[in-house]
Structure formats: structure tokens, C-alpha cells
PDB file of N, CA and C in Angstrom:
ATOM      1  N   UNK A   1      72.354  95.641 134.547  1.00  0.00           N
ATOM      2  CA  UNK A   1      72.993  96.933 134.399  1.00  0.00           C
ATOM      3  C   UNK A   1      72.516  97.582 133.101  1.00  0.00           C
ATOM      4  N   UNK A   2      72.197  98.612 133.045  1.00  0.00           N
ATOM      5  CA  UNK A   2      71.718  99.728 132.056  1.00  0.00           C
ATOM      6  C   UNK A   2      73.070  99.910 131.235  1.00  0.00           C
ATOM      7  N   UNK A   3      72.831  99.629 129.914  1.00  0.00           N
ATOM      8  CA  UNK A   3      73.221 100.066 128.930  1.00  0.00           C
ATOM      9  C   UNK A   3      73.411 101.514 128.499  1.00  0.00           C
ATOM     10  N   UNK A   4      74.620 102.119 128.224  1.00  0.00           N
ATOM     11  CA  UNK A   4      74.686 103.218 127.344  1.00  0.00           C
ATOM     12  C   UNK A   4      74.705 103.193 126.114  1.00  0.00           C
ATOM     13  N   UNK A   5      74.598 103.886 125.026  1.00  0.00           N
ATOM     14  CA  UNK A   5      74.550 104.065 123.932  1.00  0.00           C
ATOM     15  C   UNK A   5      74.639 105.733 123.547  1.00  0.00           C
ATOM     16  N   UNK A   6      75.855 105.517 122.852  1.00  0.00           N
ATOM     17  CA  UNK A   6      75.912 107.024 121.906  1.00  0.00           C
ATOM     18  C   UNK A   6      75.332 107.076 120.649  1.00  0.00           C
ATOM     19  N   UNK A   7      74.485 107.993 120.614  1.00  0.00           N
ATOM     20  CA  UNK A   7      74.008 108.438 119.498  1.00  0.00           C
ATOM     21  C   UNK A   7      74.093 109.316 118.430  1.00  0.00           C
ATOM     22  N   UNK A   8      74.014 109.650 117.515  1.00  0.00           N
ATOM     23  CA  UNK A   8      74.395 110.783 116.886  1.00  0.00           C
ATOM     24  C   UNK A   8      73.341 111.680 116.662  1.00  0.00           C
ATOM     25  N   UNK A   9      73.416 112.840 117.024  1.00  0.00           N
ATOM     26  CA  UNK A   9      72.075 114.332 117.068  1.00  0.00           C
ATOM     27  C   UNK A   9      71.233 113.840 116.188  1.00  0.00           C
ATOM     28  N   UNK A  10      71.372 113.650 114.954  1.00  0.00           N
ATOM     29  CA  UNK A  10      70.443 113.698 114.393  1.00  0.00           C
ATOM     30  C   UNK A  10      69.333 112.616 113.935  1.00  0.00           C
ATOM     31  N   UNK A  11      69.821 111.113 114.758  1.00  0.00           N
ATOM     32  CA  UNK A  11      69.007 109.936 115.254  1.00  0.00           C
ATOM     33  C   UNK A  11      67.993 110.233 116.145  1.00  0.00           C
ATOM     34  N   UNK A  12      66.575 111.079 116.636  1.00  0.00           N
ATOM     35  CA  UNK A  12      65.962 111.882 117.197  1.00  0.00           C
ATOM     36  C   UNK A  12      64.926 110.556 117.910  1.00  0.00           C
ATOM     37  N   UNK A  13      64.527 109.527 116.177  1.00  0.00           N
ATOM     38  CA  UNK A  13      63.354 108.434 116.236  1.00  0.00           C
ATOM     39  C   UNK A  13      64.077 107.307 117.283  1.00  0.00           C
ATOM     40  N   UNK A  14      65.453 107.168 116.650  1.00  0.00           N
ATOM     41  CA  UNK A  14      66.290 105.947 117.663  1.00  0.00           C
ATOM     42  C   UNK A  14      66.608 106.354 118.677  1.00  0.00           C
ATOM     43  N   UNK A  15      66.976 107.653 119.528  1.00  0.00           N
ATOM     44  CA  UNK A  15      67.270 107.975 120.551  1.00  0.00           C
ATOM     45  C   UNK A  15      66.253 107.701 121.365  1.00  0.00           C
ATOM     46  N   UNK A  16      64.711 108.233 120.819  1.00  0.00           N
ATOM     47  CA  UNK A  16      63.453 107.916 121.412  1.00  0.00           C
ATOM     48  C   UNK A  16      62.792 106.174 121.726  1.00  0.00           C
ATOM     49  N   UNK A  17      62.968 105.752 120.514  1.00  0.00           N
ATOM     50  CA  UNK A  17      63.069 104.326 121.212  1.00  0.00           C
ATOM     51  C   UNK A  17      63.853 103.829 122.065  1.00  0.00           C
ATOM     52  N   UNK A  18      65.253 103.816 122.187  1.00  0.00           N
ATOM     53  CA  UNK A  18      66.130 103.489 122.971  1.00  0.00           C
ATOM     54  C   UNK A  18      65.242 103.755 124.585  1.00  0.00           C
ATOM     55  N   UNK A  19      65.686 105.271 124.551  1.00  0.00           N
ATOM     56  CA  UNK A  19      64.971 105.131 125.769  1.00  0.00           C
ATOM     57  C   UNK A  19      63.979 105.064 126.383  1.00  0.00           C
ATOM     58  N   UNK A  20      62.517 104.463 125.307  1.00  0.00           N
ATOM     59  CA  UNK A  20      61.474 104.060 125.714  1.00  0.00           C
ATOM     60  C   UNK A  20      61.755 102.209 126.514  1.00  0.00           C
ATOM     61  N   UNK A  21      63.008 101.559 125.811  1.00  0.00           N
ATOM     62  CA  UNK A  21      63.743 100.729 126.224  1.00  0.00           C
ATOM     63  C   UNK A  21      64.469 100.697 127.377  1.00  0.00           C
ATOM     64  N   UNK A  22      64.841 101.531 127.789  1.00  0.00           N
ATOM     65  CA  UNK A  22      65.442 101.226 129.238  1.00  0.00           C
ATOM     66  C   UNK A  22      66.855 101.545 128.812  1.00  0.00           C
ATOM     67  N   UNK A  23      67.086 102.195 127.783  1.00  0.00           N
ATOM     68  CA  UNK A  23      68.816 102.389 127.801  1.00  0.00           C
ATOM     69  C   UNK A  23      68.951 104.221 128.273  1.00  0.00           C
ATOM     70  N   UNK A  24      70.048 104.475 128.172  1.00  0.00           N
ATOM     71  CA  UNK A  24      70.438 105.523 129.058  1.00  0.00           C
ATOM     72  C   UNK A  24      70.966 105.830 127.881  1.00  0.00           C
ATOM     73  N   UNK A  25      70.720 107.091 126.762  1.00  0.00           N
ATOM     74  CA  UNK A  25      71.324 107.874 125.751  1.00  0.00           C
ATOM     75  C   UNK A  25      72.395 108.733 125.996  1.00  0.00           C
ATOM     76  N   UNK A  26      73.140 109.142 124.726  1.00  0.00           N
ATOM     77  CA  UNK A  26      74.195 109.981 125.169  1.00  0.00           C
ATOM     78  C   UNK A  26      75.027 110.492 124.127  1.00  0.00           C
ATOM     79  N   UNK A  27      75.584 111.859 124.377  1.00  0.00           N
ATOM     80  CA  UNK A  27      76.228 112.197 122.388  1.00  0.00           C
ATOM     81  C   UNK A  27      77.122 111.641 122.516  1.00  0.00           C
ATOM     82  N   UNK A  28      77.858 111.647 121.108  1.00  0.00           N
ATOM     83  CA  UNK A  28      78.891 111.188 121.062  1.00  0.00           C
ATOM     84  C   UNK A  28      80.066 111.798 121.713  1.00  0.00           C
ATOM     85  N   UNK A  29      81.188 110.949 121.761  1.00  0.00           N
ATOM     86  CA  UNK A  29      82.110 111.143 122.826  1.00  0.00           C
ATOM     87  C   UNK A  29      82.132 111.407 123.906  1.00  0.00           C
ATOM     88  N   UNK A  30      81.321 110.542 124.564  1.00  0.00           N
ATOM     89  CA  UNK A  30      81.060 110.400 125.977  1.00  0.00           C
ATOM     90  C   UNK A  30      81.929 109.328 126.227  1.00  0.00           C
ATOM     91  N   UNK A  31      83.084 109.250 126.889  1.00  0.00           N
ATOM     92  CA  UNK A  31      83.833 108.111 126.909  1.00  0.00           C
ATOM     93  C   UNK A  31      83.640 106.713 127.926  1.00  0.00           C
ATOM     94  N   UNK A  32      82.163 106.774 128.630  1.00  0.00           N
ATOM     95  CA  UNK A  32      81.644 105.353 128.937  1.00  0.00           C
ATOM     96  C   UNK A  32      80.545 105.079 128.435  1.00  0.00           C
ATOM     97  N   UNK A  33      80.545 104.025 127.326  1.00  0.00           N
ATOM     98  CA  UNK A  33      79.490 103.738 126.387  1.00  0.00           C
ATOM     99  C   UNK A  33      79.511 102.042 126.226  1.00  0.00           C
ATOM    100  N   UNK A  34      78.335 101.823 125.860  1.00  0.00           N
ATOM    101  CA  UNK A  34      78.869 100.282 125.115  1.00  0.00           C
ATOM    102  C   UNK A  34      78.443  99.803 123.709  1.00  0.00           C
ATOM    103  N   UNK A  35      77.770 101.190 123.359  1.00  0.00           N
ATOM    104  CA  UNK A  35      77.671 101.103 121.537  1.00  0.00           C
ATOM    105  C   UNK A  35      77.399 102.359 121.007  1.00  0.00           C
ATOM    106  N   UNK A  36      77.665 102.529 119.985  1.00  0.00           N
ATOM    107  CA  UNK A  36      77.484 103.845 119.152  1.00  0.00           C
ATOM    108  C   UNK A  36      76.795 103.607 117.455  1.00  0.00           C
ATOM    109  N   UNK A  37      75.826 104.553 117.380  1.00  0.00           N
ATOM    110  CA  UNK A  37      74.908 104.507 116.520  1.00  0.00           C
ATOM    111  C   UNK A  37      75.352 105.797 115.457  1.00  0.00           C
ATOM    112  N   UNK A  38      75.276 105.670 114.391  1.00  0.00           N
ATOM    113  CA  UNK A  38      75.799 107.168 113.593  1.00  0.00           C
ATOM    114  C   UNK A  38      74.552 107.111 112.554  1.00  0.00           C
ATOM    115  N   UNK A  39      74.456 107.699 111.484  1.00  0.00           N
ATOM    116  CA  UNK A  39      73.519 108.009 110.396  1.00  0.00           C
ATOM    117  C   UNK A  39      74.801 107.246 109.154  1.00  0.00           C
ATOM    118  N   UNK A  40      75.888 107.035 109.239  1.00  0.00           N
ATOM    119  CA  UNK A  40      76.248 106.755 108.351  1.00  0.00           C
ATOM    120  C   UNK A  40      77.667 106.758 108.721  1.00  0.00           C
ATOM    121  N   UNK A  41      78.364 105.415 107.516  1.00  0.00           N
ATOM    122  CA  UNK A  41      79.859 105.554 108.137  1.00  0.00           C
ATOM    123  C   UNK A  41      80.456 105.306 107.044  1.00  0.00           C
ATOM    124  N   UNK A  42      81.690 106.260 107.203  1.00  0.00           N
ATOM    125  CA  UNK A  42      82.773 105.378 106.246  1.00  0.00           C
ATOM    126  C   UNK A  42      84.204 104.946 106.677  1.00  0.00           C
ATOM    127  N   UNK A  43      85.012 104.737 105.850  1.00  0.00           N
ATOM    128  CA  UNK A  43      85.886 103.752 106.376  1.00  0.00           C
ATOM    129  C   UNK A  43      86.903 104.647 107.669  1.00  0.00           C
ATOM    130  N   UNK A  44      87.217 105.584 107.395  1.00  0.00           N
ATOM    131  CA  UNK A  44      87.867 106.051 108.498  1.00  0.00           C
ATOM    132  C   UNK A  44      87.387 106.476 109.646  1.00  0.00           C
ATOM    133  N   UNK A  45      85.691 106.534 109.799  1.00  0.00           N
ATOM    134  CA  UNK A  45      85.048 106.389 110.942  1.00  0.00           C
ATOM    135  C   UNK A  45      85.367 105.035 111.686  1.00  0.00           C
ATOM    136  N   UNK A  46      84.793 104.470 111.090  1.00  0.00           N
ATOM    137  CA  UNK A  46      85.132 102.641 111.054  1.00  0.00           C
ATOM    138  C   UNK A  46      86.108 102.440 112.391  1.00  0.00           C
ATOM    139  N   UNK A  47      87.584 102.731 111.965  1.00  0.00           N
ATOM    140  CA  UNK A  47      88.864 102.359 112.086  1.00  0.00           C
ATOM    141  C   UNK A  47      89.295 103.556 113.321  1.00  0.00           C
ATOM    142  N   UNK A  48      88.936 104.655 112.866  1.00  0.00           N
ATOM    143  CA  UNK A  48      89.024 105.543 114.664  1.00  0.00           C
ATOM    144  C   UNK A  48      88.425 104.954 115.658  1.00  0.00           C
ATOM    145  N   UNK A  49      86.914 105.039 115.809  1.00  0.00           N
ATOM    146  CA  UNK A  49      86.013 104.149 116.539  1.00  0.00           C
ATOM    147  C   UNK A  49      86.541 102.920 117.067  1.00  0.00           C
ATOM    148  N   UNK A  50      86.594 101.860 116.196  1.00  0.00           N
ATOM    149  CA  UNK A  50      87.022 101.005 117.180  1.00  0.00           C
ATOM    150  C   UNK A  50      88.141 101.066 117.982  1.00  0.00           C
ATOM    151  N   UNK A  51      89.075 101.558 117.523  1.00  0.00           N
ATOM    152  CA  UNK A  51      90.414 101.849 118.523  1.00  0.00           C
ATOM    153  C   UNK A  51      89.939 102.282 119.712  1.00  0.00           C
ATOM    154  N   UNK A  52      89.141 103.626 119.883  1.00  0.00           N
ATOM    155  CA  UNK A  52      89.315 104.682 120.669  1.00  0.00           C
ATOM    156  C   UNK A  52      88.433 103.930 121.915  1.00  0.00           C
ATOM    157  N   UNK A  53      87.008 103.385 121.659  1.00  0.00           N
ATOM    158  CA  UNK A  53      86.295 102.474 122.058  1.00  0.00           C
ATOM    159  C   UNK A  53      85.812 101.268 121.986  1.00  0.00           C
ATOM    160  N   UNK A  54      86.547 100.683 121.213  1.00  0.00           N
ATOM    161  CA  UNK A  54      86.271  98.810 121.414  1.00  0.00           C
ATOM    162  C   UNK A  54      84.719  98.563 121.669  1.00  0.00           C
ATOM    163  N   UNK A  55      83.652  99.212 120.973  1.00  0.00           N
ATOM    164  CA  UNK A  55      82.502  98.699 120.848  1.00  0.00           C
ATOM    165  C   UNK A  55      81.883  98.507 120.108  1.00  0.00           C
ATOM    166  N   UNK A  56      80.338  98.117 119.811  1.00  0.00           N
ATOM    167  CA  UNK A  56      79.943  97.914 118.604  1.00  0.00           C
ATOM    168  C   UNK A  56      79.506  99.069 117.651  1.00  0.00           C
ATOM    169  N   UNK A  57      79.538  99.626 116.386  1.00  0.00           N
ATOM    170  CA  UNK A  57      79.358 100.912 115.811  1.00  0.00           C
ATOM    171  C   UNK A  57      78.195 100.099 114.714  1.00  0.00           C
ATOM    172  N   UNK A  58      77.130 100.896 115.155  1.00  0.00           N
ATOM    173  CA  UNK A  58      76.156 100.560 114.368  1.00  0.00           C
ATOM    174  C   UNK A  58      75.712 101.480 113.268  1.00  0.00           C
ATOM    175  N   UNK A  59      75.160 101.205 112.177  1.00  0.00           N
ATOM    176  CA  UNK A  59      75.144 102.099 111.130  1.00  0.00           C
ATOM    177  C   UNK A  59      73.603 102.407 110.755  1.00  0.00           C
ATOM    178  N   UNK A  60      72.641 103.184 111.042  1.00  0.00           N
ATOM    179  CA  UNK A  60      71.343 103.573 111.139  1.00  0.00           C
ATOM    180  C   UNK A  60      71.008 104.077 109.647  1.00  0.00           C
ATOM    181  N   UNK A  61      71.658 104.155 109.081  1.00  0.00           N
ATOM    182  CA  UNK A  61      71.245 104.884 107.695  1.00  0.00           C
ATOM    183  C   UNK A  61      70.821 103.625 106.635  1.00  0.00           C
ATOM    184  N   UNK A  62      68.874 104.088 106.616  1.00  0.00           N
ATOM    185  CA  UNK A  62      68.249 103.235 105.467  1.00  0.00           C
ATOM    186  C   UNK A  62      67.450 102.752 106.414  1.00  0.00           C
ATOM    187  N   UNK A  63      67.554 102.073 107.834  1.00  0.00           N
ATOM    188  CA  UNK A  63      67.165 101.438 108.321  1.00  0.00           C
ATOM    189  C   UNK A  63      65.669 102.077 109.794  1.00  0.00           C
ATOM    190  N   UNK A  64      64.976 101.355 110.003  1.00  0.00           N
ATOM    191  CA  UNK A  64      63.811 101.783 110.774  1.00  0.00           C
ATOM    192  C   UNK A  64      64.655 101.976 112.135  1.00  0.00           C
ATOM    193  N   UNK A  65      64.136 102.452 113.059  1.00  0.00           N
ATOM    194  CA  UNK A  65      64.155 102.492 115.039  1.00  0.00           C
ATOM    195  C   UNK A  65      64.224 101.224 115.405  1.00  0.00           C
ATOM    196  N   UNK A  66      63.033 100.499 114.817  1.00  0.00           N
ATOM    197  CA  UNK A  66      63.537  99.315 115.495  1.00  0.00           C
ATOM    198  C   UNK A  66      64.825  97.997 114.615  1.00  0.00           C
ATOM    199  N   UNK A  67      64.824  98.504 113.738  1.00  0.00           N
ATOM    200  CA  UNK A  67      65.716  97.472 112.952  1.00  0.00           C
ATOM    201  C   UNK A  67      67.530  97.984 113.795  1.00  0.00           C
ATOM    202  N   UNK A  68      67.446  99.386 113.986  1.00  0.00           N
ATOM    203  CA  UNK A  68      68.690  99.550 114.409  1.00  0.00           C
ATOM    204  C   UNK A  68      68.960  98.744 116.238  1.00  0.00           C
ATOM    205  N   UNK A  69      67.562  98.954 116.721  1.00  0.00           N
ATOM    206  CA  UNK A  69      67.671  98.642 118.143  1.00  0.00           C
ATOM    207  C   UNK A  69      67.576  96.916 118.435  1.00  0.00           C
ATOM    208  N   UNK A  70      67.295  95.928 116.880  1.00  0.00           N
ATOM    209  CA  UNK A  70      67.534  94.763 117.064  1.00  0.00           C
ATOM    210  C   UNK A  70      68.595  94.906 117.051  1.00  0.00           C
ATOM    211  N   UNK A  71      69.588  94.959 115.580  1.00  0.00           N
ATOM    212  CA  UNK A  71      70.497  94.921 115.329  1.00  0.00           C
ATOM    213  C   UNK A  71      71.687  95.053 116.748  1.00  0.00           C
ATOM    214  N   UNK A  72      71.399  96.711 117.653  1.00  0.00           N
ATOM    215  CA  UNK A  72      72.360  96.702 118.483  1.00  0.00           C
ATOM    216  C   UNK A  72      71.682  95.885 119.376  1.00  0.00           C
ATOM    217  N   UNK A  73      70.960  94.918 119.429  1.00  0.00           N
ATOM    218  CA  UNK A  73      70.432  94.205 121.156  1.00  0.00           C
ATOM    219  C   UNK A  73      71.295  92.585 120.493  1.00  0.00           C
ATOM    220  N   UNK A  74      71.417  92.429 119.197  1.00  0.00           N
ATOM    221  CA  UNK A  74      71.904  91.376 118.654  1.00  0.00           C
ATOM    222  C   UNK A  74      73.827  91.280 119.290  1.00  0.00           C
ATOM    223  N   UNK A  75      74.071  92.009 118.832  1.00  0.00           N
ATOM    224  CA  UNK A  75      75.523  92.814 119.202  1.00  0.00           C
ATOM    225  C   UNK A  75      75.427  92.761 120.498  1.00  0.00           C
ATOM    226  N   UNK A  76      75.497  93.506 120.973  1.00  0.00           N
ATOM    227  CA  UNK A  76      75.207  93.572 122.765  1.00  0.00           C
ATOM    228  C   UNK A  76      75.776  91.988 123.140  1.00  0.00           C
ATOM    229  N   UNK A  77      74.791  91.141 123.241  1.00  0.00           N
ATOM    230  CA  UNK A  77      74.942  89.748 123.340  1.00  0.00           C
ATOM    231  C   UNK A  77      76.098  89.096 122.938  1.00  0.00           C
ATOM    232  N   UNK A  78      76.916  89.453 121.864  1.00  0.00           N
ATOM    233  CA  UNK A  78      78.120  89.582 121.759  1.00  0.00           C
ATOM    234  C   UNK A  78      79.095  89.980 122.318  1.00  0.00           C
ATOM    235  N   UNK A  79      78.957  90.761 122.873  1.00  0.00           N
ATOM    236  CA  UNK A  79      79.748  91.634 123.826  1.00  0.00           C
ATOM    237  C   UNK A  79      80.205  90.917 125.386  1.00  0.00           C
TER     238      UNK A  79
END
């Protein structure tokens, strides 16, 4: 089954890998997802997020396309 992932607009490089990957992209607040990617978080992102969706929230800021798309394939597996 194909993976969703929300992204945030301005992740353009990770959206593009993703779906050179086989995942199915999507903005945020799309309410069937199974991870969400932002440019950056702080604590009250954090703490909404998981409530609202119980998934993994990955944090892209600093990091390459593919370091974020290990990171969430690491997670995933968790899931």
C-alpha cells in the first residue's frame, strides 16, 4: 500500500523525491496521511500534531531530500 505523506509548500526538493519514490504527496491537512514533514517545528506544533494525527512529524530543516526520506522510511517501520 502507497504511503501518504504531508508536506509543507515550501519542501519543493523533498516533495520531488518522495514522489520519485513511489509515495503519494499532499498539503498539509489532508486528514489521511501517515507522516508529515514541515521546514521546522516548535513545541506547540509538536503537541497539536500528534493529537490531531497520531503520526510521525518529521523535521526537514538543515537536513538533505534524502536524509529526510531515510529518516521518514526509518519511522514508517515503526509504525
Amino acid at each position: 500500500m502507497t504511503k501518504t505523506i504531508a508536506v509543507e509548500d515550501s519542501l519543493t526538493p523533498i516533495k520531488r523525491t518522495l514522489e520519485s519514490r513511489g509515495y503519494n504527496v499532499t498539503r498539509m491537512g489532508d486528514p489521511k496521511i501517515d507522516a508529515i514533514i514541515v521546514s521546522g517545528i516548535d513545541d506547540d506544533f509538536m503537541g497539536m500534531e500528534d493529537v490531531i494525527h497520531n503520526v510521525p512529524v518529521i523535521n526537514a530543516q538543515g537536513k538533505s531530500a534524502e536524509d529526510v526520506v531515510a529518516e521518514l522510511e526509518d519511522k514508517l517501520i515503526l509504525v
